[in-house]
Protein backbone atom coordinates (compact mmCIF):
# COMPACT_ATOMS: atom_id res chain seq x y z
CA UNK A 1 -12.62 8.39 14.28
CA UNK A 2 -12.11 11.77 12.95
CA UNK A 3 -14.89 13.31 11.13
CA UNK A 4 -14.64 16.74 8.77
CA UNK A 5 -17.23 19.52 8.15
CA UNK A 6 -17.33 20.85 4.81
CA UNK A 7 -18.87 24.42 5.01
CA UNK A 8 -19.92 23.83 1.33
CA UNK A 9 -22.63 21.50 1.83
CA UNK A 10 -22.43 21.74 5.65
CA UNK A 11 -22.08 18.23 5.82
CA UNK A 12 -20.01 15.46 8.31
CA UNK A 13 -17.96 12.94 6.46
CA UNK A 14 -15.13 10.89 6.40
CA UNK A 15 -12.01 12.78 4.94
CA UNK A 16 -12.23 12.25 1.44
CA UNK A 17 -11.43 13.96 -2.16
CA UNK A 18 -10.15 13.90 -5.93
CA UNK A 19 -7.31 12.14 -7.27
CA UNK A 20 -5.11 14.41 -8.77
CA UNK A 21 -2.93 13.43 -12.86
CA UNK A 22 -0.62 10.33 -12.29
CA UNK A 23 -1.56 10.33 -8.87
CA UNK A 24 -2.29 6.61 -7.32
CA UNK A 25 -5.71 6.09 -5.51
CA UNK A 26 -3.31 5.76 -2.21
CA UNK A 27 -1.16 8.64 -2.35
CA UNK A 28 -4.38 10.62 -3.21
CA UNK A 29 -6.02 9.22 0.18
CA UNK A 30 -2.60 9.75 2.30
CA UNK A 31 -2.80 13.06 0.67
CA UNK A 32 -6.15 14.28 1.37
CA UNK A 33 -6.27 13.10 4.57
CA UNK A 34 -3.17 15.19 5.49
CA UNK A 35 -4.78 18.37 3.78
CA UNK A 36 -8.15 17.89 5.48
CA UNK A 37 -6.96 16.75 9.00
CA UNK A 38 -3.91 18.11 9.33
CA UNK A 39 -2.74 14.47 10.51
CA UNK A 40 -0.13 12.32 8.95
CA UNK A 41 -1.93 9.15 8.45
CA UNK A 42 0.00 5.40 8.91
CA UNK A 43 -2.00 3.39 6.72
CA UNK A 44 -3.73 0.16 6.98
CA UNK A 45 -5.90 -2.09 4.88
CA UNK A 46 -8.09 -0.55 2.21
CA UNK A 47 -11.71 -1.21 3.92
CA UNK A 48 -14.11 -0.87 0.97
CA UNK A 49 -15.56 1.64 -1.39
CA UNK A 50 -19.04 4.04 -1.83
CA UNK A 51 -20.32 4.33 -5.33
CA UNK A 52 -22.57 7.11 -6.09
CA UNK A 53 -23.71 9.74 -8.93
CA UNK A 54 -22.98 13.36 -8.99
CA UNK A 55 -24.91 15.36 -12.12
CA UNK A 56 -25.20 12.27 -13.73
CA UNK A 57 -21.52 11.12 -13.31
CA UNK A 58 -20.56 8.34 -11.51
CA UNK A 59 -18.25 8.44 -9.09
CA UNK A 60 -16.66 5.85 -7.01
CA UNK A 61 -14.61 6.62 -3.30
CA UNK A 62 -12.15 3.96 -2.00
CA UNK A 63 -11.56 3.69 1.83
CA UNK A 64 -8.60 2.91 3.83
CA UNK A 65 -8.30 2.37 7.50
CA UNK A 66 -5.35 4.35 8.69
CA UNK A 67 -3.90 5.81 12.20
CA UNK A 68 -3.48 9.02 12.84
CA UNK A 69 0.17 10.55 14.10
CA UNK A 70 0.60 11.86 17.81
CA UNK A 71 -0.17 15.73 16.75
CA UNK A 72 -1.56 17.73 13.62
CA UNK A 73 1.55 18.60 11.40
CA UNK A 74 0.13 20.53 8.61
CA UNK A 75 -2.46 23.45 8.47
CA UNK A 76 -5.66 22.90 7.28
CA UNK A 77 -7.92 24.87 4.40
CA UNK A 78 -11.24 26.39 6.99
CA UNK A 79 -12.63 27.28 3.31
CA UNK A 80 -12.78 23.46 2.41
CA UNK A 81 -12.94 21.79 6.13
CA UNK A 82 -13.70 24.22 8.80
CA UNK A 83 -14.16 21.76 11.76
CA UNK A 84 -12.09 18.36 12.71
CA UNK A 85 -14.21 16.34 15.13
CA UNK A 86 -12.22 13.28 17.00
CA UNK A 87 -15.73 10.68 18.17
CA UNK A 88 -15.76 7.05 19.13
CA UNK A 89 -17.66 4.73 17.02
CA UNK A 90 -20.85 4.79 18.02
CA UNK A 91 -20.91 8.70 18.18
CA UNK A 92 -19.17 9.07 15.12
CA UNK A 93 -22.22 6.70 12.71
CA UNK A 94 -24.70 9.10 14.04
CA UNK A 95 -22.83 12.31 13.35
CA UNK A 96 -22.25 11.56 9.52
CA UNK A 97 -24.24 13.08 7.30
CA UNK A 98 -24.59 10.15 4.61
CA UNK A 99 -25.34 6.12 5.18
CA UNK A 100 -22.41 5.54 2.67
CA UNK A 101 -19.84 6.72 5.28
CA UNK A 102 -21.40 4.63 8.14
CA UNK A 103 -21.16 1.67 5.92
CA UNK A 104 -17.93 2.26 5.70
CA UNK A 105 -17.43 2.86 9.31
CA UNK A 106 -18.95 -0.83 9.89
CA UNK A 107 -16.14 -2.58 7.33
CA UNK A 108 -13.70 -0.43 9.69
CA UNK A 109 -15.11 -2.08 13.04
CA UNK A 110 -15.17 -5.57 11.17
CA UNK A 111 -11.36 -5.24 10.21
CA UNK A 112 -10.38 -3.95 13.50
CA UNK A 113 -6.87 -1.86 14.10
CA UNK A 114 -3.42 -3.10 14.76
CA UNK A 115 -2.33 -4.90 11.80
CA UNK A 116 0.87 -4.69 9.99
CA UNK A 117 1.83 -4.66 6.43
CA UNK A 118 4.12 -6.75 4.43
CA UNK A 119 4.77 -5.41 0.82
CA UNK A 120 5.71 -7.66 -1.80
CA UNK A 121 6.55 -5.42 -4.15
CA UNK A 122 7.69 -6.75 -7.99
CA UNK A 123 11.00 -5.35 -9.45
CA UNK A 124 10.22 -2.78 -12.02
CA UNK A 125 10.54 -3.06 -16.12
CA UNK A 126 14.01 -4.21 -16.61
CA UNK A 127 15.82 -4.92 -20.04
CA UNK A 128 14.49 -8.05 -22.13
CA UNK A 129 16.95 -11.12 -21.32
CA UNK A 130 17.22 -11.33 -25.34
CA UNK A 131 18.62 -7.61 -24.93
CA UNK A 132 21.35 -8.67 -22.56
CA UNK A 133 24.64 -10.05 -22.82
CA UNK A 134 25.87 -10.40 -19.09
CA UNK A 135 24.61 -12.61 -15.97
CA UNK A 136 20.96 -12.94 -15.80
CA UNK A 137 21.26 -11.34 -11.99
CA UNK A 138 23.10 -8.33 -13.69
CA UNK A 139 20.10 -7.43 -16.09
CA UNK A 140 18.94 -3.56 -15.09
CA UNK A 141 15.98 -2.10 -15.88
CA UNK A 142 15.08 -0.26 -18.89
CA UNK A 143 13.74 3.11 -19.02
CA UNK A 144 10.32 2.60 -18.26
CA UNK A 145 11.54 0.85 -14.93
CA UNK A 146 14.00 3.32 -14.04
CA UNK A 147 10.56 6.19 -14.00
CA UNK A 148 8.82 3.28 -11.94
CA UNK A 149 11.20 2.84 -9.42
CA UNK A 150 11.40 6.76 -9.19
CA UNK A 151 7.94 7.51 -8.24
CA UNK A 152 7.32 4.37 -5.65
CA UNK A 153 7.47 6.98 -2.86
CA UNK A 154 4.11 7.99 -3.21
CA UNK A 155 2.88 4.52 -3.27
CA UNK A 156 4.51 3.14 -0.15
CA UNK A 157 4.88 5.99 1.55
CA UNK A 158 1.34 5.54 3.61
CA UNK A 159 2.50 2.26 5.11
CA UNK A 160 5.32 3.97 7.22
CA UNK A 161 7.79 0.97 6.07
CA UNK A 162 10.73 0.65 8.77
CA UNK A 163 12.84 -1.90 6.60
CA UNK A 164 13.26 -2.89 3.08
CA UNK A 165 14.69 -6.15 1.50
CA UNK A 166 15.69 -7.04 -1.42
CA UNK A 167 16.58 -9.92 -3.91
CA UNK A 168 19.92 -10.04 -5.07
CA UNK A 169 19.62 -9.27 -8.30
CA UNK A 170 20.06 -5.72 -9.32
CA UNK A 171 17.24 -4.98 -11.02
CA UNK A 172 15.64 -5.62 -7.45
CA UNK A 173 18.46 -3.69 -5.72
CA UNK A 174 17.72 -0.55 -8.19
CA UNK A 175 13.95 -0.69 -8.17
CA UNK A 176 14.13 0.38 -4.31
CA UNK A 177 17.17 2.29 -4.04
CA UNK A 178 15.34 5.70 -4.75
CA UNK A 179 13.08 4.47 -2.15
CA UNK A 180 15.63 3.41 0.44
CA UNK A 181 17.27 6.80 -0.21
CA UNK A 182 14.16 8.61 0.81
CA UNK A 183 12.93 6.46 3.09
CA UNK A 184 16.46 6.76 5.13
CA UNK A 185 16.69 2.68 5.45
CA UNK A 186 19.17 0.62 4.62
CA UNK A 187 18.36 -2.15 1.86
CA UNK A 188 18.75 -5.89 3.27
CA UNK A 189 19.83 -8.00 0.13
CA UNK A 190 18.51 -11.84 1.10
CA UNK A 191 19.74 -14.38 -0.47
CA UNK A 192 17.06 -16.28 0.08
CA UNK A 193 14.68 -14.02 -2.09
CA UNK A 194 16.68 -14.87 -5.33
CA UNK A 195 15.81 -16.85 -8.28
CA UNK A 196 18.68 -18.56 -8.06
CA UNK A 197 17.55 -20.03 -4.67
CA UNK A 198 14.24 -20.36 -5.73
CA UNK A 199 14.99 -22.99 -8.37
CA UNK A 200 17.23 -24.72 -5.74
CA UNK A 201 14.70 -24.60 -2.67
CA UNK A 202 11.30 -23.70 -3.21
CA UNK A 203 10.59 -22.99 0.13
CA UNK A 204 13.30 -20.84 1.53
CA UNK A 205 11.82 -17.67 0.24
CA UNK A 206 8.40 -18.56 2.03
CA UNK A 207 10.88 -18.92 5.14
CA UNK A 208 12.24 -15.76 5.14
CA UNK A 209 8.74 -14.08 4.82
CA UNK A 210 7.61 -15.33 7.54
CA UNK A 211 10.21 -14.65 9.71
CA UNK A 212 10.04 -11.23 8.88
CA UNK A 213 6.13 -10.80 9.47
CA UNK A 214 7.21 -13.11 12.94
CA UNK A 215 8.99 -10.13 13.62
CA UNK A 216 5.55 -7.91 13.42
CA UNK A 217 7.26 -5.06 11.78
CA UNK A 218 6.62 -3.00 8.70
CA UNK A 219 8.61 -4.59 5.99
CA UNK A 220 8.73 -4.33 1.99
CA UNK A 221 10.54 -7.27 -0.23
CA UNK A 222 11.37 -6.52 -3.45
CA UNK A 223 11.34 -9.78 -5.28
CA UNK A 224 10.45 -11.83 -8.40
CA UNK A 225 7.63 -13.68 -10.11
CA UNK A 226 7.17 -16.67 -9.66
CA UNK A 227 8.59 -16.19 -6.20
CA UNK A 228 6.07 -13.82 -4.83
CA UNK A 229 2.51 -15.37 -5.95
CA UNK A 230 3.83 -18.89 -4.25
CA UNK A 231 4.81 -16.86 -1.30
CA UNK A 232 1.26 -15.27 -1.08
CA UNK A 233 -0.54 -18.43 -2.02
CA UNK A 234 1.11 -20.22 0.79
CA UNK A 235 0.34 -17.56 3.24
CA UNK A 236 -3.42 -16.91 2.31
CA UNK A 237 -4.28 -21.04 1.49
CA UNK A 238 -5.13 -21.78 -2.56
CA UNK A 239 -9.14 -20.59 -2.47
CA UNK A 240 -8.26 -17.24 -1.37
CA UNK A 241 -5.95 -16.99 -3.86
CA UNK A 242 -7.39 -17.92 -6.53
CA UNK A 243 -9.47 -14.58 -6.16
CA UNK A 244 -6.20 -12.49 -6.70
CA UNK A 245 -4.33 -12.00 -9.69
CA UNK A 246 -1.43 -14.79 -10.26
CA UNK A 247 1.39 -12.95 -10.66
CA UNK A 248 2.71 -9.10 -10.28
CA UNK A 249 3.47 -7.12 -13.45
CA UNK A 250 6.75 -4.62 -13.01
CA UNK A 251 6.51 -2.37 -10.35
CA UNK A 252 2.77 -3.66 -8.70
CA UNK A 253 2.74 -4.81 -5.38
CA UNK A 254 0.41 -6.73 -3.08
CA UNK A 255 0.03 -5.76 0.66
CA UNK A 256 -0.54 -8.11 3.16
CA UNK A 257 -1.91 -7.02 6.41
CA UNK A 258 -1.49 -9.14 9.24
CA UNK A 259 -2.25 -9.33 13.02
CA UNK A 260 -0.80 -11.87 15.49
CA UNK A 261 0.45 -14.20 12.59
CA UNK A 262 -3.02 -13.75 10.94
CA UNK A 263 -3.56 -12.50 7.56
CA UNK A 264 -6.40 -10.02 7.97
CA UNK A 265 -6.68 -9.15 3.90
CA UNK A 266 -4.36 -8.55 0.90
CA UNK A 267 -4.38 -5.25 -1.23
CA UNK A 268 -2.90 -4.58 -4.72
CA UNK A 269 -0.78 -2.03 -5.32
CA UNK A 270 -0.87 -0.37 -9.01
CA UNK A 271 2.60 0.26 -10.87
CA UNK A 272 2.89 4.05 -10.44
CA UNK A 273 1.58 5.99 -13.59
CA UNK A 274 4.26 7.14 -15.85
């Protein structure tokens, strides 16, 4: 585990800092940990959060497990962190400084390593059906949605995604062409993620998933509602979902991470800030 001293209260911790305007929670971590490690971090689940007051204000930390790349990439700030320190577990819980960080440290032992993500990522805002004249599987998105799809990067980016599918329908098509553009990949259009499969086979969609996370690789699908809550719902069982959310709006995601066909936990993904 790689801990960070911070000269300024000459303190160990676990890399951490401030989110910065219209920045998501997760592009702030993937961020930070860059700029304090030097590392380019392949995220994982998100593995809890600390919750503490600072002059009165409260302020509230959220924790991902991630890897870290082969080799430091990027310089780091010796005025902010002046020391990097690489420990196993055990070593690592008595170097910190606080109790929060080893708490955090024990959620990361519980959830393990090794798991992949699946994205199921929602299309972004696209134009009312009342607004358009054409085939329902022609309908773009609007202007809001076109600014969503635009700044996914940030959001996704920490999962290190090595193929993208996507419904047939254009508004899925353009929600992750940006993305598919920077991500140099190659969007897979499945039939099978359509609505107009959905209403003839509920099931195939579910089929598809799975084969994909049978495939243990780091995948996003860019689909519809209702087709992505039954897809989760079937993979995590009916109480567990019931704890989520029941659908996606535009542009929000959920994460699965899973590890030898298991589903280890499930993360939401914001819409990104606009």
């Amino acid at each position: 585990i790689a801990l960070v001293h911070r000269p300024r209260y000459d303190d160990w911790s676990l890399p951490k800092g401030k989110v910065e305007d219209k920045e998501s929670h997760i592009a702030c971590a993937f961020r930070e940990v860059l700029e304090e490690t030097g590392y380019t971090p392949v995220f994982g689940p998100e593995i809890g959060q600390a919750t503490y007051k600072v002059d009165e204000e409260k302020k509230i930390v959220r924790y991902w497990s991630a890897r870290a790349t082969d080799a430091p990439v990027a310089p780091v700030d010796k005025n902010e962190i002046d020391e990097v320190l690489w420990l196993e577990v055990k070593d690592a819980r008595k170097k910190l400084t606080l109790d929060d960080d080893r708490e955090i440290v024990d959620f990361f032992i519980d959830f393990g390593v090794d798991t992949t993500p699946l994205v199921l990522l929602r299309h972004a805002k696209a134009l009312k059906r009342t607004d358009w004249d054409g085939e329902d599987s022609d309908r773009p998105l609007d202007n809001l949605g076109q600014l969503q799809a635009k700044r996914l990067l940030p959001q996704i980016y920490p999962y290190n995604i090595s193929e993208i599918h996507s419904s047939d329908a254009y508004r899925c098509m353009q929600t992750v062409e940006d993305l598919s553009r920077a991500l140099k990949l190659n969007c897979i259009v499945g039939l099978d993620l359509s609505e107009d499969a959905y209403s003839k086979d509920k099931e195939v969609a579910l089929e598809y998933v799975s084969t994909l996370m049978d495939k243990n690789q780091r995948v996003l699908i860019c689909s519809h509602n209702p087709i992505l809550p039954k897809v989760l719902k079937k993979l995590v069982g009916k109480k567990y979902f019931k704890e989520l959310d029941s659908k996606l709006e535009p542009a929000e995601a959920w994460v699965i991470h899973h590890r030898d066909g298991e589903v280890v936990s499930v993360d939401w993904l914001e819409a990104p800030k606009i």
